[in-house]
N, C-alpha and C. Protein backbone atom coordinates (compact mmCIF):
# COMPACT_ATOMS: atom_id res chain seq x y z
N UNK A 1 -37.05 61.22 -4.67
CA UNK A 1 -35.63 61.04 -4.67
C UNK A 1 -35.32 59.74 -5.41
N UNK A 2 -34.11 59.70 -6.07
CA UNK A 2 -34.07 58.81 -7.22
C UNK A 2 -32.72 57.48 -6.38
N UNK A 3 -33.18 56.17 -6.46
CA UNK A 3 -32.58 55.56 -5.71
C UNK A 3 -30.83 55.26 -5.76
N UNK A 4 -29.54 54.93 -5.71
CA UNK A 4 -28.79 55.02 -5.56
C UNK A 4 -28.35 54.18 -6.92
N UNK A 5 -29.42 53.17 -6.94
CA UNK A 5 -29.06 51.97 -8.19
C UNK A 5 -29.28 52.78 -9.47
N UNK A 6 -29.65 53.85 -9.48
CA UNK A 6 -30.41 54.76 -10.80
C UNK A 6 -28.95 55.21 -11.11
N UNK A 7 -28.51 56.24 -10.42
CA UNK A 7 -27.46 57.13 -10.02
C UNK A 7 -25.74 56.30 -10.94
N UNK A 8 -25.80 54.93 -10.50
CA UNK A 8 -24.99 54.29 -10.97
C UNK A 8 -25.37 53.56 -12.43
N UNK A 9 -26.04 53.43 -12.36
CA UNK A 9 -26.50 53.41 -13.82
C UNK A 9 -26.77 53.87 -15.38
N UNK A 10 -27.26 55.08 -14.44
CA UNK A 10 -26.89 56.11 -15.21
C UNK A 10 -25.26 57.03 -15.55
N UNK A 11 -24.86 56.95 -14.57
CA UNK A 11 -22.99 56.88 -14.69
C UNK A 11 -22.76 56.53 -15.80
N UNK A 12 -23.20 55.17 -15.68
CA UNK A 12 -22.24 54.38 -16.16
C UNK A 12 -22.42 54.40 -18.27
N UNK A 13 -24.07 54.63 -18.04
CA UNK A 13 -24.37 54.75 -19.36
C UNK A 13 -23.92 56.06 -19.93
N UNK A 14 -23.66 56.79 -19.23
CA UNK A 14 -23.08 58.41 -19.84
C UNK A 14 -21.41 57.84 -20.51
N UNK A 15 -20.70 57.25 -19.86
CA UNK A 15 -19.61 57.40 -19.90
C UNK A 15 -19.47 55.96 -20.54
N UNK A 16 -20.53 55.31 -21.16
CA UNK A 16 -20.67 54.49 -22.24
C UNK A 16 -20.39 55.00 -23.72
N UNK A 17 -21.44 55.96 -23.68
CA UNK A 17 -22.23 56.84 -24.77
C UNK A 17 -20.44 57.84 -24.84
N UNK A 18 -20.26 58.52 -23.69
CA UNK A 18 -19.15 59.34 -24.05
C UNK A 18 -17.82 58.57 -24.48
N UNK A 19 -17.20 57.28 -24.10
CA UNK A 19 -16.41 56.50 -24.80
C UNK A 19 -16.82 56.14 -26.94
N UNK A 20 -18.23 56.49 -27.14
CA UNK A 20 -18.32 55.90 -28.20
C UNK A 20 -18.81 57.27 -29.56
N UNK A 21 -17.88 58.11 -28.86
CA UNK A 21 -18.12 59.71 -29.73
C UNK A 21 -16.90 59.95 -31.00
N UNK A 22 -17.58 60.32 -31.51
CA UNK A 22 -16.46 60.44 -32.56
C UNK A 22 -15.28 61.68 -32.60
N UNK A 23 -15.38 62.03 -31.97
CA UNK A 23 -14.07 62.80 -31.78
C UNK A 23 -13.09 62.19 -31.64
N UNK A 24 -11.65 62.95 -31.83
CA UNK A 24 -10.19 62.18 -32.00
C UNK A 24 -9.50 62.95 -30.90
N UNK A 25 -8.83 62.37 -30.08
CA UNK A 25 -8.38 63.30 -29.26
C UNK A 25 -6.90 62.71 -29.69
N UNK A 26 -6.01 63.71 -30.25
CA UNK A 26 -4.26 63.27 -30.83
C UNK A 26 -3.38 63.62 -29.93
N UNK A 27 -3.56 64.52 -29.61
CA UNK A 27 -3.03 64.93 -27.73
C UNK A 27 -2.62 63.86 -26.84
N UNK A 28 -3.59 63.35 -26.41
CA UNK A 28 -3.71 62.86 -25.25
C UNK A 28 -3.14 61.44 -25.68
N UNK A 29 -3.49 60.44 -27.02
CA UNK A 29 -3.10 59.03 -27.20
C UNK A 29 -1.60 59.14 -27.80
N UNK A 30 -1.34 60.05 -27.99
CA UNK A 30 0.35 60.13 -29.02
C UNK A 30 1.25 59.40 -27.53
N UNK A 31 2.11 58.40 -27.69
CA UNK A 31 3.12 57.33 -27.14
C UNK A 31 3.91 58.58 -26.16
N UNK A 32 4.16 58.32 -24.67
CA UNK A 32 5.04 59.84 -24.42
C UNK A 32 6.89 59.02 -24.95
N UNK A 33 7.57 59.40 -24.97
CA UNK A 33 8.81 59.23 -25.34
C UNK A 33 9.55 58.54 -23.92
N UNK A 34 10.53 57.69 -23.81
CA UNK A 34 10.42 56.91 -22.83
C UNK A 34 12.05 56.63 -23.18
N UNK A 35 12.91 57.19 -22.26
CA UNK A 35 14.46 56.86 -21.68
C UNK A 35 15.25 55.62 -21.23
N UNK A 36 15.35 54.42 -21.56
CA UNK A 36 16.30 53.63 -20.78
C UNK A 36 17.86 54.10 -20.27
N UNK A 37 18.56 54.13 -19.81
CA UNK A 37 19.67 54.11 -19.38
C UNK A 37 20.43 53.15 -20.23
N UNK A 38 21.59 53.15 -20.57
CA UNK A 38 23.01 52.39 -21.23
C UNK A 38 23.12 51.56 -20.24
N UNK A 39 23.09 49.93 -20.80
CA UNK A 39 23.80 48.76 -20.48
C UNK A 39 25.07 49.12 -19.87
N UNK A 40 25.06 48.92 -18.31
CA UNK A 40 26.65 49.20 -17.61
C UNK A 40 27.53 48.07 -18.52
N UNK A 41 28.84 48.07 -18.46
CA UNK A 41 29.69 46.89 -18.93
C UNK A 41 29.43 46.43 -17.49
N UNK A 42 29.70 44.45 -17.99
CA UNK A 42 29.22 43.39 -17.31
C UNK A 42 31.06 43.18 -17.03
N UNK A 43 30.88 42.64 -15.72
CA UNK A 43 32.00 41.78 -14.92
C UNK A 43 32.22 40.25 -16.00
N UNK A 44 33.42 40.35 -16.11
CA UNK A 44 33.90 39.11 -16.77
C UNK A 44 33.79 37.43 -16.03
N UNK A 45 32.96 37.96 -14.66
CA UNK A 45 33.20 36.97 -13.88
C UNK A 45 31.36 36.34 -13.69
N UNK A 46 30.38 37.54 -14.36
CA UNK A 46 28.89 37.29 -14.28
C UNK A 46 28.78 36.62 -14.74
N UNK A 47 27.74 35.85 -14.39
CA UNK A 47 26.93 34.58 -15.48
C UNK A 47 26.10 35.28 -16.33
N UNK A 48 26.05 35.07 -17.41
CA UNK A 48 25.22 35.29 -18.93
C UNK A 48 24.26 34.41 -19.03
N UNK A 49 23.20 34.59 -18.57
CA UNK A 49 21.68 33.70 -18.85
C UNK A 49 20.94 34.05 -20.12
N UNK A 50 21.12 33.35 -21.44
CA UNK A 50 19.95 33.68 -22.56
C UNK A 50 19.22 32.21 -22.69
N UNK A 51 18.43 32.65 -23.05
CA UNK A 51 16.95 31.53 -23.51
C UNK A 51 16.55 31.94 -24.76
N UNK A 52 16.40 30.47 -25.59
CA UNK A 52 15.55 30.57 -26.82
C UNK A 52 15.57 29.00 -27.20
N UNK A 53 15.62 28.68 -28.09
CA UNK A 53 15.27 27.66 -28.72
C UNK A 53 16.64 26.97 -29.13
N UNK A 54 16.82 25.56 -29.77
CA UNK A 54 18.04 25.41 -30.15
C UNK A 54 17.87 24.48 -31.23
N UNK A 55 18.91 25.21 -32.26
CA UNK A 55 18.40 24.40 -33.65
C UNK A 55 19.28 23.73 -34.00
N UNK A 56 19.08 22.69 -34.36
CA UNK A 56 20.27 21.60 -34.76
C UNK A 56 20.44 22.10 -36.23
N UNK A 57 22.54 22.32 -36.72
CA UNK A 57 22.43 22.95 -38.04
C UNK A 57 22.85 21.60 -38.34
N UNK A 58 23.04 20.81 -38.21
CA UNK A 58 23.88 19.62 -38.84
C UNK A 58 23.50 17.79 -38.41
N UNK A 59 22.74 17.29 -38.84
CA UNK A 59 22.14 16.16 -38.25
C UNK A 59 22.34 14.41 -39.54
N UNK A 60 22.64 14.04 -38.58
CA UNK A 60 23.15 12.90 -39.62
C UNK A 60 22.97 10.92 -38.27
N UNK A 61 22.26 10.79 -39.36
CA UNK A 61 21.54 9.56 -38.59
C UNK A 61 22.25 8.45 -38.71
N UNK A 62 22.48 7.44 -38.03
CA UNK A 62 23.36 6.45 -37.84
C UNK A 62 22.91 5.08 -37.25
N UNK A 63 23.08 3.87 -37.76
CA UNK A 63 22.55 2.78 -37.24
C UNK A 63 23.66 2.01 -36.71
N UNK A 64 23.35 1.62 -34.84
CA UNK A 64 24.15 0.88 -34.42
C UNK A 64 23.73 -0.18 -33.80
N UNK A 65 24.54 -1.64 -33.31
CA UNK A 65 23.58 -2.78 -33.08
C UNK A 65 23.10 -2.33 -31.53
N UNK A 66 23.88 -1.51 -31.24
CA UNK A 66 22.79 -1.60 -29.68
C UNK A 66 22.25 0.13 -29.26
N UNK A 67 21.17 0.23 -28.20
CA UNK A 67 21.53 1.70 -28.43
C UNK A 67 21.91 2.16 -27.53
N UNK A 68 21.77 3.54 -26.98
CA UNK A 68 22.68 4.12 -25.92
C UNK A 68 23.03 5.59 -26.38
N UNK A 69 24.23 6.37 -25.33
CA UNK A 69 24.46 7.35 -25.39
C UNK A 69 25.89 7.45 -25.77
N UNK A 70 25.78 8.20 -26.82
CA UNK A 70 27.12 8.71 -27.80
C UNK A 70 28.00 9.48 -26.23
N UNK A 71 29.18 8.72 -26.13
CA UNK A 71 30.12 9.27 -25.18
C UNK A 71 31.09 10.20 -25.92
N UNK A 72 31.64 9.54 -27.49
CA UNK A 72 32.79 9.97 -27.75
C UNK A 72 32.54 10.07 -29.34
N UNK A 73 32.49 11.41 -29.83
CA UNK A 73 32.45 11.19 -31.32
C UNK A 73 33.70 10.92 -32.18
N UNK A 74 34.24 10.01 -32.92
CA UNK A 74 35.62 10.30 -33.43
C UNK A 74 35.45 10.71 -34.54
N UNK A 75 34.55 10.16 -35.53
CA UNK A 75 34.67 11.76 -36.90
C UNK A 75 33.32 12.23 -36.74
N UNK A 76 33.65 13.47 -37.06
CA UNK A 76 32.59 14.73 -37.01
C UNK A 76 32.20 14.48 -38.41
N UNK A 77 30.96 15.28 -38.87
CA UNK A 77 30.43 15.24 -40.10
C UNK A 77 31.60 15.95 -41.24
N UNK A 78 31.20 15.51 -42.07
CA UNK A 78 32.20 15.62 -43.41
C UNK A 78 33.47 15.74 -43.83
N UNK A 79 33.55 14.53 -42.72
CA UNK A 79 35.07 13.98 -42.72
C UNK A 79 34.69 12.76 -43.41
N UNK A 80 36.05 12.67 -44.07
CA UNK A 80 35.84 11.39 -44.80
C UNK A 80 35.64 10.16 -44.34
N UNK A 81 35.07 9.34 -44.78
CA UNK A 81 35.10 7.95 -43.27
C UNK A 81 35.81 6.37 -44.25
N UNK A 82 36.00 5.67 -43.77
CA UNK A 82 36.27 4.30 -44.75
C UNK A 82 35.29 2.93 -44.04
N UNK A 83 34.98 2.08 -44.58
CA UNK A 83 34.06 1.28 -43.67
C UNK A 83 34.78 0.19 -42.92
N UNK A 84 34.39 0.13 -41.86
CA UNK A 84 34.22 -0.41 -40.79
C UNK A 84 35.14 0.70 -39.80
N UNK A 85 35.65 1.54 -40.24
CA UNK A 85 35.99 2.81 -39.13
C UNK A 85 34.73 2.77 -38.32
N UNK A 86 35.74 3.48 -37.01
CA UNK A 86 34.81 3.89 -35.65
C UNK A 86 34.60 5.09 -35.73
N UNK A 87 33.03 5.47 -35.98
CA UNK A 87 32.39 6.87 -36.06
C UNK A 87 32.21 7.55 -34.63
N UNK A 88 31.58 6.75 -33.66
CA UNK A 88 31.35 6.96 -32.35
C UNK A 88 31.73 6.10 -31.66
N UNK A 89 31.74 6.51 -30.36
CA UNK A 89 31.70 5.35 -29.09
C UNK A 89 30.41 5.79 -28.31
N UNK A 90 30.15 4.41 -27.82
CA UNK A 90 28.79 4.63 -26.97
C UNK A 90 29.07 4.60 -25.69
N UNK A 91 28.38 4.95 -24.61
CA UNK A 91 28.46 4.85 -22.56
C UNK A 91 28.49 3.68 -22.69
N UNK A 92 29.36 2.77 -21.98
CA UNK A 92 29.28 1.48 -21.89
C UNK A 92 28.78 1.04 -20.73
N UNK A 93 29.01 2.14 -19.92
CA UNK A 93 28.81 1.86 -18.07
C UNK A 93 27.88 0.87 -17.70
N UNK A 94 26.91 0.97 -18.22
CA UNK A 94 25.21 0.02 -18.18
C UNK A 94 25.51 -1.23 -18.63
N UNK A 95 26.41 -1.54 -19.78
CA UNK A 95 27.10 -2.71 -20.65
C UNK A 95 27.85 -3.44 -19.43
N UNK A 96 28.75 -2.61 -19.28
CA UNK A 96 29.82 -3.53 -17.74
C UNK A 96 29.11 -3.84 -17.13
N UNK A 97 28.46 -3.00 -16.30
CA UNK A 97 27.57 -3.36 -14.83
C UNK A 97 26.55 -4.59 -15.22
N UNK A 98 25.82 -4.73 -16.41
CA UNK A 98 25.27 -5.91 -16.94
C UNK A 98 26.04 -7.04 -17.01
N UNK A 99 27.18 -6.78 -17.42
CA UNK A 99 28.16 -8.19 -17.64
C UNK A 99 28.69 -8.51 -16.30
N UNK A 100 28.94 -7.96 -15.51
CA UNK A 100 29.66 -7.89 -14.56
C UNK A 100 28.33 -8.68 -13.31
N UNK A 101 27.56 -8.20 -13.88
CA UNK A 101 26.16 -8.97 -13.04
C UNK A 101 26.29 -10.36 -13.27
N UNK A 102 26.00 -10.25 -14.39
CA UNK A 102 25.96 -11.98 -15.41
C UNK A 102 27.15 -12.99 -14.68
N UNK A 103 28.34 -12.62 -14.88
CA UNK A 103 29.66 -12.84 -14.62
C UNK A 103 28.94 -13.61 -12.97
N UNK A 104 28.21 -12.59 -12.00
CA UNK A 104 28.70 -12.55 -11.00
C UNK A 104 27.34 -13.91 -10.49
N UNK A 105 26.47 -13.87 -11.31
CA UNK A 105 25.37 -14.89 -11.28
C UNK A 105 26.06 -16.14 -11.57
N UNK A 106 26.65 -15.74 -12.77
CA UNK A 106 27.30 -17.29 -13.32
C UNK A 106 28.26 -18.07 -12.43
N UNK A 107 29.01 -17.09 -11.12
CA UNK A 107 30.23 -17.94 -11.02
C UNK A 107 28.71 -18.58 -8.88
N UNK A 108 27.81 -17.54 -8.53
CA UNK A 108 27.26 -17.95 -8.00
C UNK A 108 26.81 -19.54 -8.27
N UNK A 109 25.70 -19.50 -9.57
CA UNK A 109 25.44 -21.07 -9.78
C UNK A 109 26.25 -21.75 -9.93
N UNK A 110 27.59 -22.07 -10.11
CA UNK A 110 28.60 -22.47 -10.47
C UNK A 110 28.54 -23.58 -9.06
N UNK A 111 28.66 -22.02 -7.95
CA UNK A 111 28.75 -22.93 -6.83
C UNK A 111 27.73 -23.69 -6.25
N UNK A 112 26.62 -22.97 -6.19
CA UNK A 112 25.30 -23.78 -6.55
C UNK A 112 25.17 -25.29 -6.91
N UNK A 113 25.81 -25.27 -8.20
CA UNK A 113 26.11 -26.79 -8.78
C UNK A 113 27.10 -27.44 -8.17
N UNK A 114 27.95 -27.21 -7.51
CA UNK A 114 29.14 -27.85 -6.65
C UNK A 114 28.53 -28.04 -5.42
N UNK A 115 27.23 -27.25 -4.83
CA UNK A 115 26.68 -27.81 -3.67
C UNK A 115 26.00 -28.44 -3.63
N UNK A 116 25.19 -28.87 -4.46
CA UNK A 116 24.31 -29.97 -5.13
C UNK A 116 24.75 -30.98 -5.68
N UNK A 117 25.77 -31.67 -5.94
CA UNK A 117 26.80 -32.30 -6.31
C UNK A 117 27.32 -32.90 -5.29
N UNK A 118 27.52 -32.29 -4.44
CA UNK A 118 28.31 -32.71 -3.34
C UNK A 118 26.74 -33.20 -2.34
N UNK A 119 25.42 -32.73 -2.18
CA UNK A 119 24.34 -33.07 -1.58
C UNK A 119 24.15 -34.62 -1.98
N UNK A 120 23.94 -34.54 -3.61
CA UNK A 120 23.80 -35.51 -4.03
C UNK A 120 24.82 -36.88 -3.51
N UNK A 121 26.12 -36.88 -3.85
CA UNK A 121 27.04 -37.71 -3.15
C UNK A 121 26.79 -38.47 -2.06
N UNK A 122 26.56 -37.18 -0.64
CA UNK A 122 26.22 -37.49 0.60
C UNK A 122 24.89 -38.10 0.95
N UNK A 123 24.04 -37.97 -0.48
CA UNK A 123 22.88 -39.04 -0.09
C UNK A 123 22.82 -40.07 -0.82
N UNK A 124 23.87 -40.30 -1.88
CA UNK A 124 23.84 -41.88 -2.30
C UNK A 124 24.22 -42.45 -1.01
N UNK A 125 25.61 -41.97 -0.50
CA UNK A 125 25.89 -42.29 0.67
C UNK A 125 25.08 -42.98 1.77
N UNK A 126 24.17 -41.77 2.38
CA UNK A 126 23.03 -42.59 2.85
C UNK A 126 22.56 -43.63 2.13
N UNK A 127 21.79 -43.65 1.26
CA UNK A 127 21.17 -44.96 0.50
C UNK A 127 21.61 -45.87 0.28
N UNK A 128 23.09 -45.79 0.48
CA UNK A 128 23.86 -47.30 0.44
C UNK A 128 24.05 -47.79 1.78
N UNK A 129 23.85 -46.85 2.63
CA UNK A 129 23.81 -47.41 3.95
C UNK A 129 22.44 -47.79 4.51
N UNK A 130 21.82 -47.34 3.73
CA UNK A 130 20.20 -47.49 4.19
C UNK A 130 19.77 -48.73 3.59
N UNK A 131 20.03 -48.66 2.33
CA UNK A 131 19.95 -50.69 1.96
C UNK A 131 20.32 -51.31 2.80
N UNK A 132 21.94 -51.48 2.97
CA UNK A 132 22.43 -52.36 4.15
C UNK A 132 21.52 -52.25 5.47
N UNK A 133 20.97 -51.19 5.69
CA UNK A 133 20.29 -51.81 7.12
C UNK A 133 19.01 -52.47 6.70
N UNK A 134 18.20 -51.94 5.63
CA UNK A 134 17.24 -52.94 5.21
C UNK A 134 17.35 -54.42 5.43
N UNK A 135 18.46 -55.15 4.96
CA UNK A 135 18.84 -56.08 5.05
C UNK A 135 18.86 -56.70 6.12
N UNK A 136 19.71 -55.98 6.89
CA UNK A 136 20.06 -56.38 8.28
C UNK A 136 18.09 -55.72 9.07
N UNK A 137 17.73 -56.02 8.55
CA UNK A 137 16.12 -55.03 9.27
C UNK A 137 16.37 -54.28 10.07
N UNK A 138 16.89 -53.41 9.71
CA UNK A 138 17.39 -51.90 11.24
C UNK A 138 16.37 -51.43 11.08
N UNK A 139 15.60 -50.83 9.85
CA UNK A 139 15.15 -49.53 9.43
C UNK A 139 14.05 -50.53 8.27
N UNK A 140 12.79 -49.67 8.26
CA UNK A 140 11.18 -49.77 7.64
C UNK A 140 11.85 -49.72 6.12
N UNK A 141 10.75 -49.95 5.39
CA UNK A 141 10.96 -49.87 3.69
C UNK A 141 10.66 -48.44 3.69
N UNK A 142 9.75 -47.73 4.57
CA UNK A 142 9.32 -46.55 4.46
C UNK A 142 10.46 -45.59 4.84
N UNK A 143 11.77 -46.04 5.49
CA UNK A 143 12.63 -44.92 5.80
C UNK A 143 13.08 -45.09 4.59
N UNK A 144 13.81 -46.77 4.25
CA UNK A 144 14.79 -47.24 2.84
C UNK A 144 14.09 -45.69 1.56
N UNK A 145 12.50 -46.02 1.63
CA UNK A 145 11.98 -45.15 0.53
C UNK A 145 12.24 -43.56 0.45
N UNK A 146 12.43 -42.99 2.09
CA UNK A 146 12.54 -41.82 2.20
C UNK A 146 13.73 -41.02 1.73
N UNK A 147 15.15 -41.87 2.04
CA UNK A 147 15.95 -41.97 1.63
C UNK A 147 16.29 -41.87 -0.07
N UNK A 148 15.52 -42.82 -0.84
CA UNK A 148 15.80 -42.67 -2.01
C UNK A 148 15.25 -41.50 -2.79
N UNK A 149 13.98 -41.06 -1.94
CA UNK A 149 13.63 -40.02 -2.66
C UNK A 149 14.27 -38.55 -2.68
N UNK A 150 15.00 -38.91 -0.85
CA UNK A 150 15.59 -37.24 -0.88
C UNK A 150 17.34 -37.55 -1.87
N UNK A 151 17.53 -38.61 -2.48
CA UNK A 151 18.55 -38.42 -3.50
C UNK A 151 17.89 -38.57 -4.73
N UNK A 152 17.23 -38.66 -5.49
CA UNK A 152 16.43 -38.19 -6.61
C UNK A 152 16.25 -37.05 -6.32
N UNK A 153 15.55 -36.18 -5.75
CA UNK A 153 15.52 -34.48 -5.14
C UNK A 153 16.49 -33.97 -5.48
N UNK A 154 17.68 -34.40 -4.78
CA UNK A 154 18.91 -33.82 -5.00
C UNK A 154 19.07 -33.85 -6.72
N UNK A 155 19.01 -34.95 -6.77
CA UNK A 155 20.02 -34.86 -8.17
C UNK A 155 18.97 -34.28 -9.49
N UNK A 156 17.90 -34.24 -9.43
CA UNK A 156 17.23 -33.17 -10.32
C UNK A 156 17.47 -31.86 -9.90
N UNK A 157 17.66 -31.45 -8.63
CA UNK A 157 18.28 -30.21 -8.47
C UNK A 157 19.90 -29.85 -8.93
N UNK A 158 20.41 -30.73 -8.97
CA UNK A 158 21.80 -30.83 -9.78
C UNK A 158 21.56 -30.15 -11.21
N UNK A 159 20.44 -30.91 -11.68
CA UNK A 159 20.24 -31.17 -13.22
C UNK A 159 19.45 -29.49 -13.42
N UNK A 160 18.74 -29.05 -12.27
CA UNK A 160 17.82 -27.93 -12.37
C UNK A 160 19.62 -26.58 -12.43
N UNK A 161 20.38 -26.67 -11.62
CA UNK A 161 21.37 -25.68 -11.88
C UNK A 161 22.73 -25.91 -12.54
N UNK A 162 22.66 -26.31 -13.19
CA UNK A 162 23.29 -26.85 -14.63
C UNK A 162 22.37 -26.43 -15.49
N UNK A 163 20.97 -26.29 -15.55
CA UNK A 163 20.48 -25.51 -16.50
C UNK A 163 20.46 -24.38 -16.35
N UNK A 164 20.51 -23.28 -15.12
CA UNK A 164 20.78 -22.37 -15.05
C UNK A 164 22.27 -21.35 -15.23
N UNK A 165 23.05 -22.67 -14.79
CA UNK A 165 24.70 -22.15 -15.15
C UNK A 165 24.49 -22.17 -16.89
N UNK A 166 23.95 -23.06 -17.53
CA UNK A 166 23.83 -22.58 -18.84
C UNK A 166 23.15 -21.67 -19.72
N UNK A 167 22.16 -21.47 -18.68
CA UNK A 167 21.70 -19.93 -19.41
C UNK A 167 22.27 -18.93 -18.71
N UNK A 168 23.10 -18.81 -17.56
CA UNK A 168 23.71 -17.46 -17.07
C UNK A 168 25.01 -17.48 -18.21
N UNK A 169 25.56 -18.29 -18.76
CA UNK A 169 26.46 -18.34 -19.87
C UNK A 169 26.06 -17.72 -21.06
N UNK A 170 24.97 -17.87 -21.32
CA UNK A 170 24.52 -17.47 -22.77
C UNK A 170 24.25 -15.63 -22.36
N UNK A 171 23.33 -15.52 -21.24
CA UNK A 171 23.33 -14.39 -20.60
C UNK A 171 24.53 -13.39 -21.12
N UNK A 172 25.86 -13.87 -20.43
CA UNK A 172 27.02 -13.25 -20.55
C UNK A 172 27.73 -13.23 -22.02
N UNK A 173 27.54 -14.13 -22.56
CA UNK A 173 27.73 -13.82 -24.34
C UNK A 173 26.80 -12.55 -24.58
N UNK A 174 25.52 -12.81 -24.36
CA UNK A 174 24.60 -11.91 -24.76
C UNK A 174 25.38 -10.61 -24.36
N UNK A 175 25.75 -10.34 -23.00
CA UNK A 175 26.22 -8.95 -22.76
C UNK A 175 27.51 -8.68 -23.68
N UNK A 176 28.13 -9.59 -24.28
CA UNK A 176 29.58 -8.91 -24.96
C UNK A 176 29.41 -7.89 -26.36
């Protein structure tokens, strides 16, 4: 008796050999003929979904000093233009909110410098009172010294936001 693995094997090689015969069978491969139904008319109210590709017919390149997104075109292509006409407008939104930052830094250090200013003041203050007790020996050379140093502190910190109110200035030019 011939084992089961033979059996399939042999199958399989028959119907190898019979796939590779030269006969034509025209019958059986001819396309059968195949019916769709007519496109119902569509509701004026359906959504129309097509997909494909999208080709730009008309492209015309433009140099501006900053960049961004075209909000508003005012001449379309092959319209006449004259120079320094406005071709586009750009989103400014990002522009404000930048300036409006700047603006809002600048008037911060502003005060910054008016509180440091006013620190400074209140510790000459001290230091003129702190000499006088030197004098009178109330108080160590080591307080007199402590004193002078926390108004030097101050007033380079004066000098430190005053440099910053001047670059949050330039900042805000920069944004115009």
């Amino acid at each position: 008796m011939k084992s089961p693995l033979t059996h399939v094997v042999l199958g399989l090689a028959s119907l190898a050999l019979a796939g590779c015969s030269d006969t034509k069978t025209t019958a059986a491969s001819a396309p059968a003929p195949v019916s769709a139904p007519a496109p119902a008319p569509s509701d004026p109210g359906e959504e129309l979904v097509i997909s494909g590709p999208i080709v730009v017919e008309n492209q015309v390149d433009l140099a501006a000093q900053r960049d961004g997104v075209v909000a508003r075109i005012v001449a379309d292509t092959g319209t006449k233009v004259h120079k320094g006409q406005l071709l586009a407008e750009l989103d400014d939104r990002q522009l404000s909110a930048e300036r409006q930052a700047a603006e809002a830094r600048a008037r911060s250090i502003a005060a910054d410098v008016k509180n440091w200013e006013a620190e400074s003041k209140v510790q000459e203050s001290d230091l003129s009172r702190a000499e006088a007790m030197m004098k009178a020996d109330l108080i160590t050379k080591q307080e007199l010294d402590h004193v002078r140093y926390k108004l030097t502190a101050s007033q380079f910190e004066v000098e430190r936001e005053k440099q910053n109110q001047q670059n949050a200035e330039a900042s805000m030019r920069h944004c115009n």
